[in-house]
PDB file of N, CA and C in Angstrom:
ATOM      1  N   UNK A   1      12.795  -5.158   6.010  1.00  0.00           N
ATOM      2  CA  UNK A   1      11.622  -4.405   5.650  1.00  0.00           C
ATOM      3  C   UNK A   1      10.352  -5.124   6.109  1.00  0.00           C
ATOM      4  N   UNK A   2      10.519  -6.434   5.832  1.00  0.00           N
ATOM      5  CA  UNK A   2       9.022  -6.988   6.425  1.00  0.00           C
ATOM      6  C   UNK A   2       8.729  -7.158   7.488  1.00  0.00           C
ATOM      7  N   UNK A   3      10.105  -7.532   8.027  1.00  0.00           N
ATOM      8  CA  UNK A   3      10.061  -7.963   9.767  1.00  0.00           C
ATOM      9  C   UNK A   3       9.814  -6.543  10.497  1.00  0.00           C
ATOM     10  N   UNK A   4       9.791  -5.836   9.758  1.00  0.00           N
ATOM     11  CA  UNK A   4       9.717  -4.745  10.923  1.00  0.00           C
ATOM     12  C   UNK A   4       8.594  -3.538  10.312  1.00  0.00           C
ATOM     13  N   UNK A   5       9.143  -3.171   9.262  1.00  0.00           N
ATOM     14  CA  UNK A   5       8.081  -2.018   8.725  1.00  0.00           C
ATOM     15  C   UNK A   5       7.210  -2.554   8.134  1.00  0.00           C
ATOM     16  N   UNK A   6       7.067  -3.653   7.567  1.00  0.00           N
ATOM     17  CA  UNK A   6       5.652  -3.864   7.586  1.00  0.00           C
ATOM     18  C   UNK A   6       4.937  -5.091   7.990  1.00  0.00           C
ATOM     19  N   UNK A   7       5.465  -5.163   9.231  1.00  0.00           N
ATOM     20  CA  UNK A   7       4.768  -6.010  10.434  1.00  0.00           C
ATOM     21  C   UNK A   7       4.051  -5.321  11.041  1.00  0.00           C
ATOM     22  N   UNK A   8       2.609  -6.232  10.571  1.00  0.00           N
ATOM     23  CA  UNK A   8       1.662  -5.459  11.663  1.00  0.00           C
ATOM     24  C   UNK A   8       1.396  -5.826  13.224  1.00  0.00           C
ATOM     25  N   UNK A   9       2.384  -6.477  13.519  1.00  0.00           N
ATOM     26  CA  UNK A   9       2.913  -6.057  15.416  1.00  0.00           C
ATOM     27  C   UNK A   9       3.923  -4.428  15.574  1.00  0.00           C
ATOM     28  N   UNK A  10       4.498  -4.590  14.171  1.00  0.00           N
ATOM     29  CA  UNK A  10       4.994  -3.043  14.751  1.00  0.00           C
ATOM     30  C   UNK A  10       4.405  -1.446  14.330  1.00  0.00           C
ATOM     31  N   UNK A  11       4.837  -1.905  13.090  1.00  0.00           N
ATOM     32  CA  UNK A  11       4.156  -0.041  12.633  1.00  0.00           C
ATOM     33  C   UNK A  11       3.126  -0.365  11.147  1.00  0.00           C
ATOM     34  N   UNK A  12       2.710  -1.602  10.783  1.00  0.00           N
ATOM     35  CA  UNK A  12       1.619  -1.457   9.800  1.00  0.00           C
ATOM     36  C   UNK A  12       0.581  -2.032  10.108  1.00  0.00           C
ATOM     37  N   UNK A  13      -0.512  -2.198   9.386  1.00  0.00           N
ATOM     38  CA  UNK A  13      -1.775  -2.395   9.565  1.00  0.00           C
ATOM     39  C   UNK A  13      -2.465  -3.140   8.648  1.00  0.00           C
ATOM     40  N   UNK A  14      -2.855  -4.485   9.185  1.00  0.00           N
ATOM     41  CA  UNK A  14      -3.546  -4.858   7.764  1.00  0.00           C
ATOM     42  C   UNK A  14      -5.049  -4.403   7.181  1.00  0.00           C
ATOM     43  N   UNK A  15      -4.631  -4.280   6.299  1.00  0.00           N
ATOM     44  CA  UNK A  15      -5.902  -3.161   5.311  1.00  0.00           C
ATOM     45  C   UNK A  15      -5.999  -3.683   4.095  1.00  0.00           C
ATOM     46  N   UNK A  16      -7.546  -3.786   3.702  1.00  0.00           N
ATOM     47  CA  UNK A  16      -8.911  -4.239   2.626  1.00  0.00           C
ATOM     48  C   UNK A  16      -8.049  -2.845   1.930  1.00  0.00           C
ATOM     49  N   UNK A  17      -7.893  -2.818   0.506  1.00  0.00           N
ATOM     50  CA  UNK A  17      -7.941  -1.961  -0.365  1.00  0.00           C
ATOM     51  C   UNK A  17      -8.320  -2.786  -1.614  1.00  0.00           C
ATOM     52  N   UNK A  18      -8.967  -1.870  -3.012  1.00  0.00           N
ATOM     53  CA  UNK A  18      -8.537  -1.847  -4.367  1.00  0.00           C
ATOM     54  C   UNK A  18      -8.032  -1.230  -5.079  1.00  0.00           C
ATOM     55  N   UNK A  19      -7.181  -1.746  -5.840  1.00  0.00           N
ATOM     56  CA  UNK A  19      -6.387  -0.634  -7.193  1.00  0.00           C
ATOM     57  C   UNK A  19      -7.234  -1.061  -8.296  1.00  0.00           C
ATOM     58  N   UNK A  20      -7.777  -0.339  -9.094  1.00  0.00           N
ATOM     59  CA  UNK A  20      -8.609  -0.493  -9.676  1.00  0.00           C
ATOM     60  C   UNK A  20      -9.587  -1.469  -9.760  1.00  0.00           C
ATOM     61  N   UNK A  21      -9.769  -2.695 -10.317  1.00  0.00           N
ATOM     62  CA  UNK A  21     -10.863  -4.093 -10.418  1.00  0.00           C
ATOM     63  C   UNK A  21     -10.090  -4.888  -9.267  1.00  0.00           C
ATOM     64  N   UNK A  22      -8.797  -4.974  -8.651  1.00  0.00           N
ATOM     65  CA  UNK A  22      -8.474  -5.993  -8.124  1.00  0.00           C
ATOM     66  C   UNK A  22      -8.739  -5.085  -6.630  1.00  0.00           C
ATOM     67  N   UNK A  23      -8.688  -6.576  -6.034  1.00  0.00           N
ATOM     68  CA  UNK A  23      -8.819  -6.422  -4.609  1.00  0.00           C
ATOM     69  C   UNK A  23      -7.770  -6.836  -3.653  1.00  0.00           C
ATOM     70  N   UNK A  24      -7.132  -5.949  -2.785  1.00  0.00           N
ATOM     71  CA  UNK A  24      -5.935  -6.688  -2.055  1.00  0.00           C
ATOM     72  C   UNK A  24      -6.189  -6.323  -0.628  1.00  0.00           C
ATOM     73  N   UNK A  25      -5.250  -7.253   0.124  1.00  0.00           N
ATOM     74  CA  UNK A  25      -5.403  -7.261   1.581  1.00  0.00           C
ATOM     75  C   UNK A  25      -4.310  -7.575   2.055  1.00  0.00           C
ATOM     76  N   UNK A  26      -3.708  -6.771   3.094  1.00  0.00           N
ATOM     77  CA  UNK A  26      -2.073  -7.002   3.607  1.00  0.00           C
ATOM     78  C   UNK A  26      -1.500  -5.837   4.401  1.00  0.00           C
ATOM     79  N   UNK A  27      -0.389  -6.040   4.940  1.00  0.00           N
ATOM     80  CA  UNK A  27       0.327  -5.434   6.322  1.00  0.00           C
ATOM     81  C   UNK A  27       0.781  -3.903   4.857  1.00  0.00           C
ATOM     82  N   UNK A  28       0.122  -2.668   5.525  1.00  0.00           N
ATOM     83  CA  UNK A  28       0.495  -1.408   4.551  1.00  0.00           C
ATOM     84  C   UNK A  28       0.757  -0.362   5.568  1.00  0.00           C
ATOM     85  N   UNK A  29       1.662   0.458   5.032  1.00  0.00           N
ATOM     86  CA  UNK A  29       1.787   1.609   6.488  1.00  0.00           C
ATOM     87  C   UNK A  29       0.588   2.643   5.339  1.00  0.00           C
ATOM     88  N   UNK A  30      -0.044   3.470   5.994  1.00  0.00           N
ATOM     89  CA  UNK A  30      -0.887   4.591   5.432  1.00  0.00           C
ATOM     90  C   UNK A  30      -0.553   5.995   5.936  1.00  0.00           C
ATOM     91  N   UNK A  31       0.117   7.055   5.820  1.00  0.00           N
ATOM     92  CA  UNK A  31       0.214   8.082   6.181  1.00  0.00           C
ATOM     93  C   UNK A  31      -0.501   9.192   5.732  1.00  0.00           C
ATOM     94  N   UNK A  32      -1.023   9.730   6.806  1.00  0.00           N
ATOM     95  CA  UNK A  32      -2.302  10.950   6.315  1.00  0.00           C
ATOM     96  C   UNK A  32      -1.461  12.051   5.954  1.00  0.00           C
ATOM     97  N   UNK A  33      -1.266  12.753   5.245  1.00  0.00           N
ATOM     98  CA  UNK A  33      -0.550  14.023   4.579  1.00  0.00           C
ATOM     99  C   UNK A  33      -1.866  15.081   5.339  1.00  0.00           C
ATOM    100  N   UNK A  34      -2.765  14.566   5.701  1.00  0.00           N
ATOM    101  CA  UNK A  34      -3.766  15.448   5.951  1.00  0.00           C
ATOM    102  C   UNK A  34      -4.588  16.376   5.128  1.00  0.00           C
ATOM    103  N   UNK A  35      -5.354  17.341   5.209  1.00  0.00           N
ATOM    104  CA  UNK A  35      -5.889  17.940   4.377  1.00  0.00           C
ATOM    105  C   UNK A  35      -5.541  19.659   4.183  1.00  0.00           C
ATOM    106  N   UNK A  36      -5.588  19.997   2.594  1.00  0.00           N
ATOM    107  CA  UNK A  36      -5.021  21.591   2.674  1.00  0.00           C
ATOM    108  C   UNK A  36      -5.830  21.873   1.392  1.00  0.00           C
ATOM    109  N   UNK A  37      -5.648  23.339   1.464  1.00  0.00           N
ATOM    110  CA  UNK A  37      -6.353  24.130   0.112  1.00  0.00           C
ATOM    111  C   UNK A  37      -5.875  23.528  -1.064  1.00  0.00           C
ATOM    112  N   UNK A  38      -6.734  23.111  -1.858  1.00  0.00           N
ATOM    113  CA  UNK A  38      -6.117  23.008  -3.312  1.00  0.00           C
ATOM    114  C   UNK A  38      -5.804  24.257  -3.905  1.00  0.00           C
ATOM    115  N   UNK A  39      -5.116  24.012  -5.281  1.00  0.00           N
ATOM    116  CA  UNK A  39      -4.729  25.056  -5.842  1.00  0.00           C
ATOM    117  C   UNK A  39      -5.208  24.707  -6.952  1.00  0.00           C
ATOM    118  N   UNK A  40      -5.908  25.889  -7.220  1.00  0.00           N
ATOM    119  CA  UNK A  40      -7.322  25.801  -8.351  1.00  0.00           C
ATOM    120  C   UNK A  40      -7.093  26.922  -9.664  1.00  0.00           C
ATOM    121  N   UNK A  41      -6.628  26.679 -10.847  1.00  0.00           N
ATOM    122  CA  UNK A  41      -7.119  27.885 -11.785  1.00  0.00           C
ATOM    123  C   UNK A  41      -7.614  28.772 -11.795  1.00  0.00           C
ATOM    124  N   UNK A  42      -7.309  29.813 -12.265  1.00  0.00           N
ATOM    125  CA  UNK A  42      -8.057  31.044 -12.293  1.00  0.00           C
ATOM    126  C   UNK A  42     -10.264  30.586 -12.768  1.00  0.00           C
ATOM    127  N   UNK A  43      -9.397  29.527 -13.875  1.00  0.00           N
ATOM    128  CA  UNK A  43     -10.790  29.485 -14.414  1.00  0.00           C
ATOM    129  C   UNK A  43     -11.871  28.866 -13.495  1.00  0.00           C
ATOM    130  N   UNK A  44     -11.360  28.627 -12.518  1.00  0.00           N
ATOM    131  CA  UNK A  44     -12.320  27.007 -11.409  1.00  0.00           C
ATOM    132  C   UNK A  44     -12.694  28.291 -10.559  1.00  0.00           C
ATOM    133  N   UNK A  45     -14.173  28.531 -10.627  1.00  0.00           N
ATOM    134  CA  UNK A  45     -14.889  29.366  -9.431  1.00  0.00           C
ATOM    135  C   UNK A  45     -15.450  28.518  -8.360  1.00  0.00           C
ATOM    136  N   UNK A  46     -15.271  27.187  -7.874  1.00  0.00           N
ATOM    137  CA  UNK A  46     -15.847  25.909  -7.260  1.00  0.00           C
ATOM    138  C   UNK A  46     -14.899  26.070  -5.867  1.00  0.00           C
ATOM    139  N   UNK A  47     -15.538  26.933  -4.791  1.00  0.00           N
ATOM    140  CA  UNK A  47     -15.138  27.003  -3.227  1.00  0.00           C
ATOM    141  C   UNK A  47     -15.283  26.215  -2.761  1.00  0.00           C
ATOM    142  N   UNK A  48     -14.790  25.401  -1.173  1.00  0.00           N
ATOM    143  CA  UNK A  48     -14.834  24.636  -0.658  1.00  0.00           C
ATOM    144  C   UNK A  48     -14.109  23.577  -0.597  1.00  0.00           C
ATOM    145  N   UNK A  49     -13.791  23.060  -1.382  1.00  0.00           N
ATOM    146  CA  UNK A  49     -13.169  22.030  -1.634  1.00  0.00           C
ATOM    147  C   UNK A  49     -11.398  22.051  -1.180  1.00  0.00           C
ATOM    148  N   UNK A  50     -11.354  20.850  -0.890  1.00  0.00           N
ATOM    149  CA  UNK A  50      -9.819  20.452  -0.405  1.00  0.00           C
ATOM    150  C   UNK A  50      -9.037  19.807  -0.809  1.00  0.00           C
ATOM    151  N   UNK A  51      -7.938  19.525  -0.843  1.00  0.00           N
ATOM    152  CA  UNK A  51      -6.881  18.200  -1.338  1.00  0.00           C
ATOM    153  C   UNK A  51      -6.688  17.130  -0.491  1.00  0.00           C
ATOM    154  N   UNK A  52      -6.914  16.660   0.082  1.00  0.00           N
ATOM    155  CA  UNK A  52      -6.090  15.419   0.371  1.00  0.00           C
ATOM    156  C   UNK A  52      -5.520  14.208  -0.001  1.00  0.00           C
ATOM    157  N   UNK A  53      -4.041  14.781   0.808  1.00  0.00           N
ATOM    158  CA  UNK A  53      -3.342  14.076   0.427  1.00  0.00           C
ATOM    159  C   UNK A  53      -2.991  12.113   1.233  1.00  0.00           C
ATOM    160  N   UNK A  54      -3.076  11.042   0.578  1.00  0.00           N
ATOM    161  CA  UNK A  54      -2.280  10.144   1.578  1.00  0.00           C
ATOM    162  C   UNK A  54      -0.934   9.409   0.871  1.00  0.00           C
ATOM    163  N   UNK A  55       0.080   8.962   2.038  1.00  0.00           N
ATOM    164  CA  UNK A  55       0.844   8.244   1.322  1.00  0.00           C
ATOM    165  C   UNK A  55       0.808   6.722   1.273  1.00  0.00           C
ATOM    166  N   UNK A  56       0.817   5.795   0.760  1.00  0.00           N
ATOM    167  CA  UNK A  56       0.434   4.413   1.283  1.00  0.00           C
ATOM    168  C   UNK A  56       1.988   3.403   0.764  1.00  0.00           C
ATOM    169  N   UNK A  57       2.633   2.587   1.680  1.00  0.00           N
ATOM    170  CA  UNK A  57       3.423   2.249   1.311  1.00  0.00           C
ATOM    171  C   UNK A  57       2.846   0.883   1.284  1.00  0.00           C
ATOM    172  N   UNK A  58       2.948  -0.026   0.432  1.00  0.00           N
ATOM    173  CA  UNK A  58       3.067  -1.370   0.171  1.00  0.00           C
ATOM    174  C   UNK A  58       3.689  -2.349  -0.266  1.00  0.00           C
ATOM    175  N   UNK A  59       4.150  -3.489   0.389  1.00  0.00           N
ATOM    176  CA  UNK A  59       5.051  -4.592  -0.169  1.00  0.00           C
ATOM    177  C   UNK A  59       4.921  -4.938  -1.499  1.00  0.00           C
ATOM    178  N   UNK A  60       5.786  -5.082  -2.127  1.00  0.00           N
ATOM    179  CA  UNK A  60       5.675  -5.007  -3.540  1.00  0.00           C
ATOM    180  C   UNK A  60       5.123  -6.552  -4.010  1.00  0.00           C
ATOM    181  N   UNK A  61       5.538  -7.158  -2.418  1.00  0.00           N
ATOM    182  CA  UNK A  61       5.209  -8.875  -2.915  1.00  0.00           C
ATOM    183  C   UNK A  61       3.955  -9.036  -2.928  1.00  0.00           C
ATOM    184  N   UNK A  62       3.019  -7.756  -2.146  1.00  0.00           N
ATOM    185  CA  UNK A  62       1.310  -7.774  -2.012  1.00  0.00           C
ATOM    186  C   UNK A  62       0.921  -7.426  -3.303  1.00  0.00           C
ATOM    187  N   UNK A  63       1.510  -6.781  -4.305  1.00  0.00           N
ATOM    188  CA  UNK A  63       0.738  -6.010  -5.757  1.00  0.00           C
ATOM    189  C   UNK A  63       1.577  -7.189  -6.474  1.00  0.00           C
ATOM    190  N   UNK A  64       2.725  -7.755  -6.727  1.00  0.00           N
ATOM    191  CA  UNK A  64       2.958  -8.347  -7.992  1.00  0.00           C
ATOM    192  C   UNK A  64       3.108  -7.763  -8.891  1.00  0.00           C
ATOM    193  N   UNK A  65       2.395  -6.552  -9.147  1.00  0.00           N
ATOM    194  CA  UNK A  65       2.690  -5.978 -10.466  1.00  0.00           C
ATOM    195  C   UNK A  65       2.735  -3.837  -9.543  1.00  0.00           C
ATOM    196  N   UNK A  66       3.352  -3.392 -10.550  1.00  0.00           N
ATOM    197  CA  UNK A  66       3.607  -1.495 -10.073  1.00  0.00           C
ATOM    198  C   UNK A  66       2.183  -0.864 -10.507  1.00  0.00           C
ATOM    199  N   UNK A  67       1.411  -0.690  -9.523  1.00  0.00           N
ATOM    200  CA  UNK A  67       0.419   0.453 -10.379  1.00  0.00           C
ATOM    201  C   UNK A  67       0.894   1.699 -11.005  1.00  0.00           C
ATOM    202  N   UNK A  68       0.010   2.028 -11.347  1.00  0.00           N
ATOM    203  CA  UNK A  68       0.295   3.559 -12.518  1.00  0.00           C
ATOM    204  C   UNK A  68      -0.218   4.779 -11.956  1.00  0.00           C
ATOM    205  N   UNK A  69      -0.058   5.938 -12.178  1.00  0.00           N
ATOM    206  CA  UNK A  69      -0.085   7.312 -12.203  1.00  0.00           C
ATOM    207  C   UNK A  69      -1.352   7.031 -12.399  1.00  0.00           C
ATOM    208  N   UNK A  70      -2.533   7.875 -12.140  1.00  0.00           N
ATOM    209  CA  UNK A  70      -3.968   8.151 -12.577  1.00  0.00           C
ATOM    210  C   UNK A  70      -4.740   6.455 -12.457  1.00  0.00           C
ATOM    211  N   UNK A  71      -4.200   5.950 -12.108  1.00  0.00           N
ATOM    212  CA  UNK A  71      -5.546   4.648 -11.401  1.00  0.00           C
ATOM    213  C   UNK A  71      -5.580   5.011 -10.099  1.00  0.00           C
ATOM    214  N   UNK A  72      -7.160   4.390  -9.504  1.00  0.00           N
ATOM    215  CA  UNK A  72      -7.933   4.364  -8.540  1.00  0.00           C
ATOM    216  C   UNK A  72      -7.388   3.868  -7.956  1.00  0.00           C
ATOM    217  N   UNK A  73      -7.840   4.228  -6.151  1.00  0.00           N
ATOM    218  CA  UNK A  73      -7.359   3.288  -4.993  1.00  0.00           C
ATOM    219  C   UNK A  73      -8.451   3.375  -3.792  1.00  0.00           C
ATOM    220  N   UNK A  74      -8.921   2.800  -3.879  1.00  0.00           N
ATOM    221  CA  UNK A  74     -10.392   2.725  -2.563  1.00  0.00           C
ATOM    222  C   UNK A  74     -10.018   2.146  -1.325  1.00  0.00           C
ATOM    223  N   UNK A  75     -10.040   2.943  -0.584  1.00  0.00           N
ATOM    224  CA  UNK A  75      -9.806   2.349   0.769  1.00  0.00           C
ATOM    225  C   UNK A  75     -11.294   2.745   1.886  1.00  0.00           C
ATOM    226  N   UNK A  76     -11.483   1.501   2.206  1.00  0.00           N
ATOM    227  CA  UNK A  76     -12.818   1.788   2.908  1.00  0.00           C
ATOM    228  C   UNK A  76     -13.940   2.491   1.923  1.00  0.00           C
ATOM    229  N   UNK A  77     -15.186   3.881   1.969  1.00  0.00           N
ATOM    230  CA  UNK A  77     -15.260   3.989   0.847  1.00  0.00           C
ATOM    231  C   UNK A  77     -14.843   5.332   0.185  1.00  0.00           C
ATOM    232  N   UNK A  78     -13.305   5.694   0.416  1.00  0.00           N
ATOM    233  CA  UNK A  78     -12.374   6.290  -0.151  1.00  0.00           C
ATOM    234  C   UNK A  78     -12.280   6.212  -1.056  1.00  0.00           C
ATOM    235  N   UNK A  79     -12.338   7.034  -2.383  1.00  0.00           N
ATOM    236  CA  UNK A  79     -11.848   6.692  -3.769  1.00  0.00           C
ATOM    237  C   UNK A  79     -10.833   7.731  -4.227  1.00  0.00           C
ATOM    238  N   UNK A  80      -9.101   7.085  -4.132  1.00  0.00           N
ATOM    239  CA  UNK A  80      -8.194   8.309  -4.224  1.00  0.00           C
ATOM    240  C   UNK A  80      -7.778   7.943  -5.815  1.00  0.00           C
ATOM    241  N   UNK A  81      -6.965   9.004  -6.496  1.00  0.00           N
ATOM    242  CA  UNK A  81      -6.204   8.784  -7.600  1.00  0.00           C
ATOM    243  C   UNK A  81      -4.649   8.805  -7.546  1.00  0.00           C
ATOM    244  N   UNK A  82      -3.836   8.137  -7.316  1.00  0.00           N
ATOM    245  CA  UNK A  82      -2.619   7.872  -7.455  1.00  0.00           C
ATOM    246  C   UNK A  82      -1.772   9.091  -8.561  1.00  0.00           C
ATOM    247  N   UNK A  83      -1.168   9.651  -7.818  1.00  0.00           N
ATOM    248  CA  UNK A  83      -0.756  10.940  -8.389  1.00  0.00           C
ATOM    249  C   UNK A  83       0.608  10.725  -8.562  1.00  0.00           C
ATOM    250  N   UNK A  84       1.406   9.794  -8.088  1.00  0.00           N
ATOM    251  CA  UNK A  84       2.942   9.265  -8.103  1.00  0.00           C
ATOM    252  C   UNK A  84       3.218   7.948  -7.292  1.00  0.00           C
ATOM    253  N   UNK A  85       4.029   7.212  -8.182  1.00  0.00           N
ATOM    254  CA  UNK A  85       4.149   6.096  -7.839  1.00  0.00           C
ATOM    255  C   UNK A  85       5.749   5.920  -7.356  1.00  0.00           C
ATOM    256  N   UNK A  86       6.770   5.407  -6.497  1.00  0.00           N
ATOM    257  CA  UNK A  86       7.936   5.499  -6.300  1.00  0.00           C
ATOM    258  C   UNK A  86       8.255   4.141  -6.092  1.00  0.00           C
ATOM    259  N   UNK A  87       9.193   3.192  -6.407  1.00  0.00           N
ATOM    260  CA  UNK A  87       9.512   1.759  -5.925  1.00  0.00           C
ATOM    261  C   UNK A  87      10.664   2.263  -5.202  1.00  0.00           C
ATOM    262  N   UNK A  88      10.811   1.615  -3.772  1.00  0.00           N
ATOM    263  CA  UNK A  88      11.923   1.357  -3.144  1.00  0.00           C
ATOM    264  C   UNK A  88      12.575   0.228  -2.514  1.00  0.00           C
ATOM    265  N   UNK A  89      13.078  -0.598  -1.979  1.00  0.00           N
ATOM    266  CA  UNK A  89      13.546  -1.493  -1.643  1.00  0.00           C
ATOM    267  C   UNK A  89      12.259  -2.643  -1.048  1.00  0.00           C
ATOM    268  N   UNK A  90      11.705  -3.173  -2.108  1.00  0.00           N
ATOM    269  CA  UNK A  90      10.584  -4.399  -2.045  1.00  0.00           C
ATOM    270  C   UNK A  90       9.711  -3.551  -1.721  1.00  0.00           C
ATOM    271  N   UNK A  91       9.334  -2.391  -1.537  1.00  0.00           N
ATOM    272  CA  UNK A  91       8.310  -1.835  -1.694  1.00  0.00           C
ATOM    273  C   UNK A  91       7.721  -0.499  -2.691  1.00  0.00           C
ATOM    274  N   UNK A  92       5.874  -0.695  -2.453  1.00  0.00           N
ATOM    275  CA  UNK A  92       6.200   0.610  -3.621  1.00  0.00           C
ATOM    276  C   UNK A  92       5.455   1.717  -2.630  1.00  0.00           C
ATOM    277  N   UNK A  93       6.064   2.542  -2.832  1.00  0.00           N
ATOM    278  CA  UNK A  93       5.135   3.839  -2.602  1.00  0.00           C
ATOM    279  C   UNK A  93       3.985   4.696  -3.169  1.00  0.00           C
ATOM    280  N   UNK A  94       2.617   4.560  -2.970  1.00  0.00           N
ATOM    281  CA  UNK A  94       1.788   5.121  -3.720  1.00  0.00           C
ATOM    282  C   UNK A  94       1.424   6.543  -3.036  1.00  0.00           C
ATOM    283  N   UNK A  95       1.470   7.679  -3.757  1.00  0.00           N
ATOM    284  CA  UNK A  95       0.899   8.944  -3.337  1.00  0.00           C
ATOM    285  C   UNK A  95       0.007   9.281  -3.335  1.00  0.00           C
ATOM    286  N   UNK A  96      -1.167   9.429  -3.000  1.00  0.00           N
ATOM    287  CA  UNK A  96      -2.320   9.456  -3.064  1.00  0.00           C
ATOM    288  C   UNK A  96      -3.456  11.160  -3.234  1.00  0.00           C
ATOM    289  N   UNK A  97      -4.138  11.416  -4.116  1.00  0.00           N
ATOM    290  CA  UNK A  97      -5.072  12.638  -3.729  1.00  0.00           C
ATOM    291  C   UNK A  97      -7.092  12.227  -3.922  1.00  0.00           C
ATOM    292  N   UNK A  98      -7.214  13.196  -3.423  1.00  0.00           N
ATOM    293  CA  UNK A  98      -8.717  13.025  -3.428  1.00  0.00           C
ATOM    294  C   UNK A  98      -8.938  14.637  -2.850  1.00  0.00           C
ATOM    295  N   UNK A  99     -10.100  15.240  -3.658  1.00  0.00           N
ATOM    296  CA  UNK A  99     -10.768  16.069  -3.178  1.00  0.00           C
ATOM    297  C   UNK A  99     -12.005  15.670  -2.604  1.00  0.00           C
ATOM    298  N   UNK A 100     -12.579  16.762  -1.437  1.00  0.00           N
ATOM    299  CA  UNK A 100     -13.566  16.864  -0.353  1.00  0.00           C
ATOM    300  C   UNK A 100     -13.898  18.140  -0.113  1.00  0.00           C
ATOM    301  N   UNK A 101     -15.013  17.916   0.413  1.00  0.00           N
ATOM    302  CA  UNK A 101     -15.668  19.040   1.132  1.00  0.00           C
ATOM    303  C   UNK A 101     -15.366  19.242   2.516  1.00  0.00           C
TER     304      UNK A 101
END
């Protein structure tokens, strides 16, 4: 897993993020889910707006500890909310949303 997926000679990237107050830096793959219509309540009359989605995978040896469902994640000055968290083999998977215009 490290030697390869998340070596940033092959397919990751090292990237400045925070999960909430802390600050981390390390080899992460980031996948853009890209952007699509949210799906809004009857009651929400508020047009424009979008979902996006990202996925961010990270070495679990970079966090030390599993973030949670509903904490922050800033990347650059991105501010997403962690909508699902998945651990898989030394790494975790964070799902990411943020609405935009």
């Amino acid at each position: 897993m490290t030697a390869v997926f998340h070596n940033s000679n092959e397919h990751a990237e090292i990237l400045e993020f925070w999960i909430g107050d802390t600050r981390y830096k390390g080899p992460v793959i980031v996948d853009d889910g890209g952007a699509q219509d949210r799906k809004k309540p009857s009651s929400d009359h508020v047009d424009g707006l979008v979902l996006v989605d990202l996925v961010m995978y990270v070495p679990l040896s970079l966090l030390k500890t599993t973030p949670k469902r509903g904490q922050t994640v800033e990347i650059d000055d991105d501010v997403y909310t962690i909508s699902k968290v998945h651990i898989e083999v030394g790494e975790v998977v964070l799902y990411l949303e943020v609405l935009t215009e």
